[in-house]
Protein backbone atom coordinates (compact mmCIF):
# COMPACT_ATOMS: atom_id res chain seq x y z
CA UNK A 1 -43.73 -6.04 175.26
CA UNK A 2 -41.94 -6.64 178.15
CA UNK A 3 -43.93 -8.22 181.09
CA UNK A 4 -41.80 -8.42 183.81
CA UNK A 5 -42.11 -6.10 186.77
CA UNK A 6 -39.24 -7.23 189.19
CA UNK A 7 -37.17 -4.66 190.57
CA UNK A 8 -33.35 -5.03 191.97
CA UNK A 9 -33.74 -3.85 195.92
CA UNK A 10 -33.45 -0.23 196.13
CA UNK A 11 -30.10 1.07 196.93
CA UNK A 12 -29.75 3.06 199.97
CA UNK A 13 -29.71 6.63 199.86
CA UNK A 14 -27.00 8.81 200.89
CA UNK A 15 -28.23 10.37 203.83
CA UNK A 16 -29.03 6.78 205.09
CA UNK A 17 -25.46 5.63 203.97
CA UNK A 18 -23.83 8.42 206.56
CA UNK A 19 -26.22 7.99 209.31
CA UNK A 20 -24.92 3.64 209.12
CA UNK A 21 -20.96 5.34 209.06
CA UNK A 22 -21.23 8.33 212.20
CA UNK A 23 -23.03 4.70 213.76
CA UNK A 24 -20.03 2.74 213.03
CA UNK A 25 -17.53 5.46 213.63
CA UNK A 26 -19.01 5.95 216.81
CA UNK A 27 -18.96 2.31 217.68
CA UNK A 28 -15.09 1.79 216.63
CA UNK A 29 -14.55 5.35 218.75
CA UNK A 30 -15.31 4.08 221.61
CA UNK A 31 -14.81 0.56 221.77
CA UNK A 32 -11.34 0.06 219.59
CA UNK A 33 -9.26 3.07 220.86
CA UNK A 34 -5.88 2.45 220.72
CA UNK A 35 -5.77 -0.94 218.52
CA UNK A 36 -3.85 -0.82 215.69
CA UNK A 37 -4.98 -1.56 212.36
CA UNK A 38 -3.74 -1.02 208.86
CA UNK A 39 -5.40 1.68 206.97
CA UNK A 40 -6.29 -0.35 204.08
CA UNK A 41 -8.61 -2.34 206.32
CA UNK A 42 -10.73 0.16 207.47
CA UNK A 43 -13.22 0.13 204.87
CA UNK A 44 -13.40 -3.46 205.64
CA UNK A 45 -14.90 -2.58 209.15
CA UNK A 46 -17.37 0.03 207.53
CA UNK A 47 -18.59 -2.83 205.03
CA UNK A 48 -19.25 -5.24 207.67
CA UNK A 49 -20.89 -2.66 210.03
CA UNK A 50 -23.23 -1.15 206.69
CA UNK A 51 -24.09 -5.09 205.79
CA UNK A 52 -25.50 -5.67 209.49
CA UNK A 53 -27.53 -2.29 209.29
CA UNK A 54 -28.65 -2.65 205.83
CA UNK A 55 -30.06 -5.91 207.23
CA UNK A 56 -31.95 -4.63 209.37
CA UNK A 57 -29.72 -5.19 212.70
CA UNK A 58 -29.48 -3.09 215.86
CA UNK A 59 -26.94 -1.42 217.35
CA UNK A 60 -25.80 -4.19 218.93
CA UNK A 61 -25.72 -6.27 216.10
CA UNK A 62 -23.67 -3.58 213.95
CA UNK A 63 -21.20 -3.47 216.98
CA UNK A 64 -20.18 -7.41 217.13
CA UNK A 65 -20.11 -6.85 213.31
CA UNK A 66 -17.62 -3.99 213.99
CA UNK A 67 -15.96 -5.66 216.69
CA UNK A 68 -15.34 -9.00 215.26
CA UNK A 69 -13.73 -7.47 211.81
CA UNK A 70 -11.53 -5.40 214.34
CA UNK A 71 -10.68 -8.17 216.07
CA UNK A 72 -9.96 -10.13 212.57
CA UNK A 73 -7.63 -7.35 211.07
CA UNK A 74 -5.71 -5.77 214.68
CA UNK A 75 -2.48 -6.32 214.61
């Protein structure tokens, strides 16, 4: 029989998946207007903003994640 019990962390659910992107949309919105990026990088910005929530960061903390990718992929 198998004994171990471990579990892989639980993946996020949906509904907590789209409350981390209108968080991050909202956060590009109104601090990155009008800075150009390529399209292909915006999931990019929505990884590193999900990683900092999934983490357990604040707002704040998701919007320096936000801001920094911006700020590595502007052109």
């Amino acid at each position: 029989m198998f004994t171990d019990t471990r579990t892989i962390g639980k993946k996020p659910s949906k509904r907590t998946l789209n409350q981390i992107d209108r968080k991050v949309d909202a956060i590009y919105r109104r601090h990155c207007s009008g800075i150009q990026i390529s399209i292909m990088d915006i999931g990019g910005i929505f990884d590193a903003g999900r990683a900092v929530a999934l983490a357990g960061g604040d707002d704040a903390a998701i919007a320096a994640a936000v801001l920094a990718k911006v700020a590595e992929v502007r052109k």
